[in-house]
N, C-alpha and C. Protein backbone atom coordinates (compact mmCIF):
# COMPACT_ATOMS: atom_id res chain seq x y z
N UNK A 1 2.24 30.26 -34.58
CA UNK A 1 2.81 31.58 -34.70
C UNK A 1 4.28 31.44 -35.09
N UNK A 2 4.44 31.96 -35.85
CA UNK A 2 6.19 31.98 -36.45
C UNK A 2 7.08 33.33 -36.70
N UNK A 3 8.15 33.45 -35.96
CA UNK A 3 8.65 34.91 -35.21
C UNK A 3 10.10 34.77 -36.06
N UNK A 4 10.28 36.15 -36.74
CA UNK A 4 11.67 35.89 -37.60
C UNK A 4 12.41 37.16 -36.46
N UNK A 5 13.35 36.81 -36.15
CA UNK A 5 14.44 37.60 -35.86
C UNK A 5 15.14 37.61 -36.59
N UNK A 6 15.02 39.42 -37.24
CA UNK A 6 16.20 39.85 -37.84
C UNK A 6 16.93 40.76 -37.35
N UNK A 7 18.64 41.00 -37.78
CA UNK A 7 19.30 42.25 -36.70
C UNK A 7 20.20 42.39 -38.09
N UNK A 8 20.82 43.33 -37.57
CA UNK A 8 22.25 44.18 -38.18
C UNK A 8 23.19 43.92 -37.23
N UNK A 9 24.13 43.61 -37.26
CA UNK A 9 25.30 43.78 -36.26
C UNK A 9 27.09 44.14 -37.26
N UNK A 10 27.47 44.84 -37.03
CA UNK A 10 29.23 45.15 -37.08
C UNK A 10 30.00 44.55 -36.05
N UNK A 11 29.75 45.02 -35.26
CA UNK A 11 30.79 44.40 -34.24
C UNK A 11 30.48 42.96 -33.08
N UNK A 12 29.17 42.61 -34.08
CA UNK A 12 28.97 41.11 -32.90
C UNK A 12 27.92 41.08 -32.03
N UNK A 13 27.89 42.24 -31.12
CA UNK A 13 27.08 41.76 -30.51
C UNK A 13 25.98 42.07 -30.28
N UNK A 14 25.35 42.81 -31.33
CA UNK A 14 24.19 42.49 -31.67
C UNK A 14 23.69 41.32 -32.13
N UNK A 15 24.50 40.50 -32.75
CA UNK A 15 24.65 39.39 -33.47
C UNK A 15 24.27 38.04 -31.93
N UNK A 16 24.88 38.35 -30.90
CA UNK A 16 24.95 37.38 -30.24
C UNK A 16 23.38 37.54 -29.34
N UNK A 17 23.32 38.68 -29.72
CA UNK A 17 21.89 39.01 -29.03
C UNK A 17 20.68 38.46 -29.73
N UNK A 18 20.48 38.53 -30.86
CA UNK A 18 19.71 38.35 -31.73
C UNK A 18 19.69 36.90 -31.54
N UNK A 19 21.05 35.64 -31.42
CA UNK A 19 21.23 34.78 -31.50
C UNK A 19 20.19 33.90 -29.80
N UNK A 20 20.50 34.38 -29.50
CA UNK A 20 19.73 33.99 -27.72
C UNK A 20 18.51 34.34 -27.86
N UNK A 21 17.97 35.44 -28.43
CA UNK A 21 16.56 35.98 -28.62
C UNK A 21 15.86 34.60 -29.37
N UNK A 22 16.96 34.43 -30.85
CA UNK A 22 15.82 33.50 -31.62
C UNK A 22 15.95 32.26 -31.04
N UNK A 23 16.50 31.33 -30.27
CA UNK A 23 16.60 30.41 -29.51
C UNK A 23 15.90 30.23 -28.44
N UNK A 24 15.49 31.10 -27.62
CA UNK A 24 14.79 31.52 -26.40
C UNK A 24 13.47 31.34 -26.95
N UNK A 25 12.97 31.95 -28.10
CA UNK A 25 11.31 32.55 -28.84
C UNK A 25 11.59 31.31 -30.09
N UNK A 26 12.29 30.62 -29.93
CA UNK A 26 12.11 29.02 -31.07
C UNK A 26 11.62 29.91 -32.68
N UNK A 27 12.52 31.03 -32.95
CA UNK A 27 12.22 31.51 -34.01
C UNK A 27 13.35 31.59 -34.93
N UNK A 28 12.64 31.72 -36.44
CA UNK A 28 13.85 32.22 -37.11
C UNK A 28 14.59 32.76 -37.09
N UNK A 29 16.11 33.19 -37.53
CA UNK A 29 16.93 34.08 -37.68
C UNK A 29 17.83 34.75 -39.10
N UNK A 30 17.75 35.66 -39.40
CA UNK A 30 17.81 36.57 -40.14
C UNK A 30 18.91 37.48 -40.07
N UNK A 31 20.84 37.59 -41.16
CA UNK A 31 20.92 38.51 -40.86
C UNK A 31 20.87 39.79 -41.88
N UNK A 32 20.95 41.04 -41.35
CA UNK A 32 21.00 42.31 -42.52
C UNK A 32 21.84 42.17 -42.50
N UNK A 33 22.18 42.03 -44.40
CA UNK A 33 23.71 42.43 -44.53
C UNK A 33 24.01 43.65 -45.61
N UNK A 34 24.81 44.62 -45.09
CA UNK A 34 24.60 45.67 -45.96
C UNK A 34 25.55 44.86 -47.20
N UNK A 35 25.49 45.44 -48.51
CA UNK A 35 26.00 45.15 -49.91
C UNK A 35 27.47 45.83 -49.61
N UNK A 36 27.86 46.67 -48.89
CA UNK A 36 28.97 47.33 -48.64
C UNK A 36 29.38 47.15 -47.23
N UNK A 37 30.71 46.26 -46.66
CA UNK A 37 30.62 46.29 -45.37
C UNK A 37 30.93 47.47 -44.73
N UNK A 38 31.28 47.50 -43.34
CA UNK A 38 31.19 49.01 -42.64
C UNK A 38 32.58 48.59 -42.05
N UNK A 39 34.04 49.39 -42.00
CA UNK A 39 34.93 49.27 -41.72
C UNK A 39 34.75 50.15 -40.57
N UNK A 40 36.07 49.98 -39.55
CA UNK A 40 35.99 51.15 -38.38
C UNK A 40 35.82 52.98 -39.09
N UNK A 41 36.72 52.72 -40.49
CA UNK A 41 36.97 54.15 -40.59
C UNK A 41 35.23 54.52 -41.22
N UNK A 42 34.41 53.81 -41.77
CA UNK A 42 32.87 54.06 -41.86
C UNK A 42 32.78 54.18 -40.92
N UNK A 43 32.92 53.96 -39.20
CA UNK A 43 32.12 53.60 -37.97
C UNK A 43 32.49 55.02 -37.94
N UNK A 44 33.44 56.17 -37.84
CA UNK A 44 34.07 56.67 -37.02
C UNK A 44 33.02 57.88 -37.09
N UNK A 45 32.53 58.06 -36.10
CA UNK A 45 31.71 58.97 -35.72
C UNK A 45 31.94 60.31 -35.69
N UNK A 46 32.99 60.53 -35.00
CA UNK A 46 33.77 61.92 -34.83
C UNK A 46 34.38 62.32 -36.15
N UNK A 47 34.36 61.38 -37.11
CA UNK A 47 34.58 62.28 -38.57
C UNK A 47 33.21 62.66 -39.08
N UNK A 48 33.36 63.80 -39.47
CA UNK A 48 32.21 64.15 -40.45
C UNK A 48 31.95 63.52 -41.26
N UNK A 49 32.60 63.01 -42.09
CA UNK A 49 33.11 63.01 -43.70
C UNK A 49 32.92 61.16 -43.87
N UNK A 50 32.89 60.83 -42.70
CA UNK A 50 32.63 59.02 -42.51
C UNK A 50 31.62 58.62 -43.14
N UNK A 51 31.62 57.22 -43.98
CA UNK A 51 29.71 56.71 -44.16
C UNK A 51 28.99 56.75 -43.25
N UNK A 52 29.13 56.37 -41.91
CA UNK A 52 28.18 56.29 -40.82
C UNK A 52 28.01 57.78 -40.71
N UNK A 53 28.48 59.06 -40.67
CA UNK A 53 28.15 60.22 -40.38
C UNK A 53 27.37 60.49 -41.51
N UNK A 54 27.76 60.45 -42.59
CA UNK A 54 26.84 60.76 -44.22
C UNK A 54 25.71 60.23 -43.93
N UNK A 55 25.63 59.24 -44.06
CA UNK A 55 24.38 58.08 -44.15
C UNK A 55 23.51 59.02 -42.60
N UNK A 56 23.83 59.11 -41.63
CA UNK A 56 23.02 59.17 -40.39
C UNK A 56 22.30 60.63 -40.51
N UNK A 57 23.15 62.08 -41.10
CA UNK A 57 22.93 62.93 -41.43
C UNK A 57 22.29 63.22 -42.74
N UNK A 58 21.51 61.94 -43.78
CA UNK A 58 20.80 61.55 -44.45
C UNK A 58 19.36 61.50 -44.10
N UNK A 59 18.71 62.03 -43.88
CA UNK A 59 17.13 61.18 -43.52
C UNK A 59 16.66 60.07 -44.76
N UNK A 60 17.64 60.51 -45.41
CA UNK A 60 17.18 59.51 -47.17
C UNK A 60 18.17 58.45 -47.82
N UNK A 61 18.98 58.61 -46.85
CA UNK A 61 19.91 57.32 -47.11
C UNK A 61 19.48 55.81 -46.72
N UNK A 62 19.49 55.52 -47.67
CA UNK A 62 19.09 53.90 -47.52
C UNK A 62 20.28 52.57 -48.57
N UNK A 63 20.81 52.66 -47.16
CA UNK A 63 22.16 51.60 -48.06
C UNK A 63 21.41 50.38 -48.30
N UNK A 64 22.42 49.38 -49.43
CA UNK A 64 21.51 48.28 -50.07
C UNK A 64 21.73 47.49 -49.46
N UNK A 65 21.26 46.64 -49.21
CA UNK A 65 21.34 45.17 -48.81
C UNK A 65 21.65 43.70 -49.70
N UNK A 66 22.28 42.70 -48.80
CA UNK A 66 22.04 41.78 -49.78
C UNK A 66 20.82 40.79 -49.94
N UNK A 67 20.46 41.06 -48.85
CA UNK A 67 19.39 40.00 -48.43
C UNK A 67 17.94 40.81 -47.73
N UNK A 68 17.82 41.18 -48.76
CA UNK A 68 16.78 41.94 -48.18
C UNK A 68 14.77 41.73 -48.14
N UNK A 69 14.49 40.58 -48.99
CA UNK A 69 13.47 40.16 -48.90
C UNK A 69 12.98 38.62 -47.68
N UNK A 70 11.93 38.95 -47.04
CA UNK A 70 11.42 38.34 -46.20
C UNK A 70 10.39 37.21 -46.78
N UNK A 71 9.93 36.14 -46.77
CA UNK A 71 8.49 35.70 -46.88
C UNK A 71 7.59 35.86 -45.95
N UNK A 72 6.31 36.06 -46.13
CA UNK A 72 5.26 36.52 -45.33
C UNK A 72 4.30 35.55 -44.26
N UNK A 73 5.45 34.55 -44.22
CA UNK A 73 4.73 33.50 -43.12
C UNK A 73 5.08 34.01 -41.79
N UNK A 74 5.46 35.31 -41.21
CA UNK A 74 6.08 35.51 -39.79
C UNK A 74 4.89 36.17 -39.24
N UNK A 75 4.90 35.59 -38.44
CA UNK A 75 3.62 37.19 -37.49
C UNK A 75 4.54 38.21 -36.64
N UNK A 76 4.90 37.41 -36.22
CA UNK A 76 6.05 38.67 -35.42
C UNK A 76 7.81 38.99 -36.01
N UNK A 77 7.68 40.32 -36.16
CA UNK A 77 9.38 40.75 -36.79
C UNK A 77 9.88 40.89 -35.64
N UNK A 78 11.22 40.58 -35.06
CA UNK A 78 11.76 41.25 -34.21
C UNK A 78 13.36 41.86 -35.31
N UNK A 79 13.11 43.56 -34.69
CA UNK A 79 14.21 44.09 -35.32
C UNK A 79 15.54 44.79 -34.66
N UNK A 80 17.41 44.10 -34.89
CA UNK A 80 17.79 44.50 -33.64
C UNK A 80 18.57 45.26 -34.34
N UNK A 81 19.40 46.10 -33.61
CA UNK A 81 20.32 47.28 -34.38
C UNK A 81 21.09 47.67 -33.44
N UNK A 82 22.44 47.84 -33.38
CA UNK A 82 23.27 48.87 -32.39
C UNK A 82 22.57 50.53 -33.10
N UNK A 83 22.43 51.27 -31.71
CA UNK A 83 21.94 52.47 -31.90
C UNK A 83 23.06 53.53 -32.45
N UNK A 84 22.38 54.09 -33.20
CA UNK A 84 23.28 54.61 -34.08
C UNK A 84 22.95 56.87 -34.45
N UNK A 85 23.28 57.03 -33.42
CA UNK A 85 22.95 58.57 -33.40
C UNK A 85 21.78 59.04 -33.11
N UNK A 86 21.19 57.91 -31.86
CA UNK A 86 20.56 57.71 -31.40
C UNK A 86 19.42 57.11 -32.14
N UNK A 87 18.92 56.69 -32.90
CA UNK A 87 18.28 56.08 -33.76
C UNK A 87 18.77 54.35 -34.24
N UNK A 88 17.86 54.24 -35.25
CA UNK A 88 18.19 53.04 -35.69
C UNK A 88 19.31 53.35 -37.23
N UNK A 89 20.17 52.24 -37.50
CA UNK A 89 20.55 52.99 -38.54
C UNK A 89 20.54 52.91 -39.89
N UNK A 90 20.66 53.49 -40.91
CA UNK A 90 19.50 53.92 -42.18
C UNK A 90 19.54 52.40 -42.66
N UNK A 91 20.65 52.18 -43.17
CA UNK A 91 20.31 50.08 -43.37
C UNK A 91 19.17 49.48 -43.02
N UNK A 92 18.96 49.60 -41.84
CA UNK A 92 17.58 49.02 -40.92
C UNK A 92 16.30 50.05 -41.68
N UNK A 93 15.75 51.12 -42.07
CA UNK A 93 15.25 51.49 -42.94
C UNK A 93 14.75 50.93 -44.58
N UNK A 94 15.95 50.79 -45.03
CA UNK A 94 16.21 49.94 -46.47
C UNK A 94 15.34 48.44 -46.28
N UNK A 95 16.07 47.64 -44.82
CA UNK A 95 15.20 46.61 -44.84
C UNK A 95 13.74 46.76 -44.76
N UNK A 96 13.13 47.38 -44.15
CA UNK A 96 11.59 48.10 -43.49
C UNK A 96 11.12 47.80 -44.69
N UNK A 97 11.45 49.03 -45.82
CA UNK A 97 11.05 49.75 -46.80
C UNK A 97 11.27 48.54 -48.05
N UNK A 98 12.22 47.15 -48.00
CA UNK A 98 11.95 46.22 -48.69
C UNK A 98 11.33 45.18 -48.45
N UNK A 99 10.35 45.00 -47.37
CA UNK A 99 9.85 43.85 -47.55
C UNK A 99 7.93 44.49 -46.80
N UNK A 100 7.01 43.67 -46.92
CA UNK A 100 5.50 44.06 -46.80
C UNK A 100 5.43 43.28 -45.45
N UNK A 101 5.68 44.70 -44.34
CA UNK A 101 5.86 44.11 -42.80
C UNK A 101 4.18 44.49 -42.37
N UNK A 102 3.32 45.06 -43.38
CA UNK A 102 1.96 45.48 -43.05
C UNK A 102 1.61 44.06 -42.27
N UNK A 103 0.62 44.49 -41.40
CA UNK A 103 -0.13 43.03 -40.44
C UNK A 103 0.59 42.47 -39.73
N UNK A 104 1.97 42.67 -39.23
CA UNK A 104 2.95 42.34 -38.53
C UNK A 104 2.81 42.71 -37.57
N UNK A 105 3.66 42.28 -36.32
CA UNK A 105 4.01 42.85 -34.76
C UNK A 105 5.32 43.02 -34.99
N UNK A 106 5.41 43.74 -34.99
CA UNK A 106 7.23 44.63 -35.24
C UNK A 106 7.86 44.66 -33.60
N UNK A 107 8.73 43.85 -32.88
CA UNK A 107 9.36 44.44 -31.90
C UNK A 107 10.92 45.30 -32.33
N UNK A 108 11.14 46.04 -31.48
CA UNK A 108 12.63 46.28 -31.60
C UNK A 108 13.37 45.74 -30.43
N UNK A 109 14.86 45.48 -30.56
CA UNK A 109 15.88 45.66 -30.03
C UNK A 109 16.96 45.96 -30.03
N UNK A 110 17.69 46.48 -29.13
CA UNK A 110 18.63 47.76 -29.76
C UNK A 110 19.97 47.10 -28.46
N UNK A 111 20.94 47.02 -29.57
CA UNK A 111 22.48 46.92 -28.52
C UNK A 111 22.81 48.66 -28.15
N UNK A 112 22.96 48.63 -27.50
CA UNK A 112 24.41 50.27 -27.00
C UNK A 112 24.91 50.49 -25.59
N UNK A 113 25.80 51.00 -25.88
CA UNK A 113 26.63 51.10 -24.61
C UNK A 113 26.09 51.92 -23.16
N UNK A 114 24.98 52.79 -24.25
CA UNK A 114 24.43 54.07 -22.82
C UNK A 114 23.03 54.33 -23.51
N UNK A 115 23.03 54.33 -24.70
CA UNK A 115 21.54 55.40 -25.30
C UNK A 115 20.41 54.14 -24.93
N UNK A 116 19.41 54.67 -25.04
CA UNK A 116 17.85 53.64 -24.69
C UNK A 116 17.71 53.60 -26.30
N UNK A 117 16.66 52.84 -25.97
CA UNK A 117 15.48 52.49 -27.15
C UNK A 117 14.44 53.33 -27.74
N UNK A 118 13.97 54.48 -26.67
CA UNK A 118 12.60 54.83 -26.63
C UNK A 118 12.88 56.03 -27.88
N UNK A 119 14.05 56.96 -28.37
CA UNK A 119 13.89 57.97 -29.32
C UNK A 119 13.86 56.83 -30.86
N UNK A 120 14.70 55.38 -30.67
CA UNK A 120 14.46 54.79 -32.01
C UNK A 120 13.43 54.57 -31.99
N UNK A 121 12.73 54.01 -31.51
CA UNK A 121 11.15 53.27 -31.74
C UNK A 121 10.47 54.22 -32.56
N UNK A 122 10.60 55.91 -31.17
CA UNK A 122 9.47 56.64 -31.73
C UNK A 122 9.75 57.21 -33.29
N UNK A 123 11.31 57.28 -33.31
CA UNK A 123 11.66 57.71 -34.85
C UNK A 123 11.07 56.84 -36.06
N UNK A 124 11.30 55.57 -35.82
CA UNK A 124 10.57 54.19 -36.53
C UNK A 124 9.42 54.37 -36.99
N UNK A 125 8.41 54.66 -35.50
CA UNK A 125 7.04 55.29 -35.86
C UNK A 125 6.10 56.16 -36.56
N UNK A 126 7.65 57.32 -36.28
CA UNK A 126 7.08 58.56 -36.88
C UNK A 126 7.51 58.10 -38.76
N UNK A 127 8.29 57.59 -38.84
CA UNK A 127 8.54 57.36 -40.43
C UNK A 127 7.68 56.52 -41.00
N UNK A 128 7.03 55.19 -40.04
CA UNK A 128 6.49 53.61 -40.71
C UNK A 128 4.96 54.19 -39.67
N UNK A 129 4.45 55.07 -39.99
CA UNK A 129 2.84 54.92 -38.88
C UNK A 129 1.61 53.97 -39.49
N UNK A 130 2.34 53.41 -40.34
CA UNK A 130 1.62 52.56 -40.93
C UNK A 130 1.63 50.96 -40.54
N UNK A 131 2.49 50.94 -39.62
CA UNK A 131 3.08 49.68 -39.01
C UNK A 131 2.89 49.43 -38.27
N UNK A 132 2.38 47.95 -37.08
CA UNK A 132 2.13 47.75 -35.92
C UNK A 132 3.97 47.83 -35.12
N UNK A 133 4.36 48.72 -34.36
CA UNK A 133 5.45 48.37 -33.65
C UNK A 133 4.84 48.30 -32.08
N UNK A 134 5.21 47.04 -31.59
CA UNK A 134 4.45 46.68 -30.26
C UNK A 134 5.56 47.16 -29.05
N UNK A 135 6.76 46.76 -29.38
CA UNK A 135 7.52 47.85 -28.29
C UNK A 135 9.20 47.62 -28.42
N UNK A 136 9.90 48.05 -27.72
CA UNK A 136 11.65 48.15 -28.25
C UNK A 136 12.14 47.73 -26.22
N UNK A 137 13.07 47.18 -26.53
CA UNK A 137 14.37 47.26 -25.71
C UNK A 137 15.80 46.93 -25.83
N UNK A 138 15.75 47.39 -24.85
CA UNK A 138 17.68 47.51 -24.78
C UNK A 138 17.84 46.42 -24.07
N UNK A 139 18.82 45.45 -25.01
CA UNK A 139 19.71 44.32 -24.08
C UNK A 139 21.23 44.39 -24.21
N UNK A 140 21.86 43.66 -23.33
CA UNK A 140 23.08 43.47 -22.90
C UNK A 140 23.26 42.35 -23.46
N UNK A 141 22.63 41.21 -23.70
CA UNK A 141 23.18 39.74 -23.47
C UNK A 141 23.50 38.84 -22.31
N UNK A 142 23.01 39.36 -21.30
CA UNK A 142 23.08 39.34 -19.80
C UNK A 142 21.76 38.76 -19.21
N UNK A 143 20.59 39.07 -20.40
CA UNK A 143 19.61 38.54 -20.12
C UNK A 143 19.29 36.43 -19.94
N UNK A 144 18.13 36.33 -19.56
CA UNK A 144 17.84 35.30 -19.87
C UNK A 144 16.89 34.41 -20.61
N UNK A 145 16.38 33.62 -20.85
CA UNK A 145 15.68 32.79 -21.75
C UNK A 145 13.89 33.95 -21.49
N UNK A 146 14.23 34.24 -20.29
CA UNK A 146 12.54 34.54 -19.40
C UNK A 146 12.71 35.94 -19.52
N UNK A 147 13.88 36.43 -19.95
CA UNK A 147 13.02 38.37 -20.35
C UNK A 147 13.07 38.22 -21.47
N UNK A 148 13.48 37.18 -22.51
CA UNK A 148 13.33 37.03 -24.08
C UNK A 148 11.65 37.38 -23.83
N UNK A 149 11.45 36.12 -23.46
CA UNK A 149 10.00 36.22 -23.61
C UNK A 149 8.79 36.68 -23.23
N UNK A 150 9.54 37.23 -22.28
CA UNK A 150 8.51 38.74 -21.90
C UNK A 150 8.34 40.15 -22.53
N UNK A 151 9.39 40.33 -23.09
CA UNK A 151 9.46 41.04 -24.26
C UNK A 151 8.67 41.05 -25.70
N UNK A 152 8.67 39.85 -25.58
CA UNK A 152 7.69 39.37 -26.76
C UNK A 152 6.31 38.86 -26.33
N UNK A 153 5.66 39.44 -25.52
CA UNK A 153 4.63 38.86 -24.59
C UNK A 153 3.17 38.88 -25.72
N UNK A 154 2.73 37.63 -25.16
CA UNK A 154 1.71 36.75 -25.86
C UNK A 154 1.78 35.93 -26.46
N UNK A 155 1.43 34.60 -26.40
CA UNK A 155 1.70 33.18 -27.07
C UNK A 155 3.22 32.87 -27.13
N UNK A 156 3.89 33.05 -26.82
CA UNK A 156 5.29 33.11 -26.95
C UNK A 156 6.14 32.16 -26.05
């Protein structure tokens, strides 16, 4: 069985999460990189007028990537993202929508400071119902080698 962890991260630590996940699950690692990076003044939420506000208030925004094709030797995707207006954010879409995740086990994981997992997943779902997504959580980095892999439960 061969498990690609891929994530998005801006500020890291999603990055460091993703990094312990694929070490823990002896899997690949993968990162999204958008074609345009995301500066604070993109992050800034409380502007309207920000990329992260455009893009999120988009249901059809799908920024490019650079690296956006997968090969099809993985059985399991794991996908991580800081939550992003409560969702996943549209980048993480773009990747979905570029590579053939059909026959896959899709997990999620999601960095944030307060929001859960459970409205991205189901948003994920409701867009990709064509997709196996087996389930999402929220980590800190606080975890250890043994909720990696319970998370990813079976053969793992």
């Amino acid at each position: 069985m061969k498990i690609l962890v891929s994530y998005f991260s801006v500020s890291g630590v999603t990055e460091k999460v993703a990094k312990k996940i694929a070490s823990a699950l002896n899997g690949d690692i993968l990162e999204i990189i958008p074609k345009d990076k995301y500066t604070n003044l993109d992050l800034d939420w409380h502007n309207k007028m920000s990329r992260s506000s455009l893009e999120m208030t988009n249901e059809n925004s799908r920024p490019e990537i650079l690296n956006n094709i997968i090969n099809n030797e993985y059985d399991k995707i794991l996908i991580g993202f800081p939550i992003w207006w409560g969702v996943a954010p549209r980048v993480i879409n773009t990747f979905i929508e570029a590579n053939d995740l059909s026959n896959k086990d899709i997990y999620i994981f999601v960095t944030s400071g307060g929001s859960g997992c459970e409205y991205a997943l189901e948003d994920l779902k409701k867009h990709y119902s064509n997709l196996n997504f087996v389930s999402a959580r929220r980590f800190n980095g606080m975890e250890d080698n043994d909720d990696y892999k319970k998370f990813v439960r079976g053969g793992v």
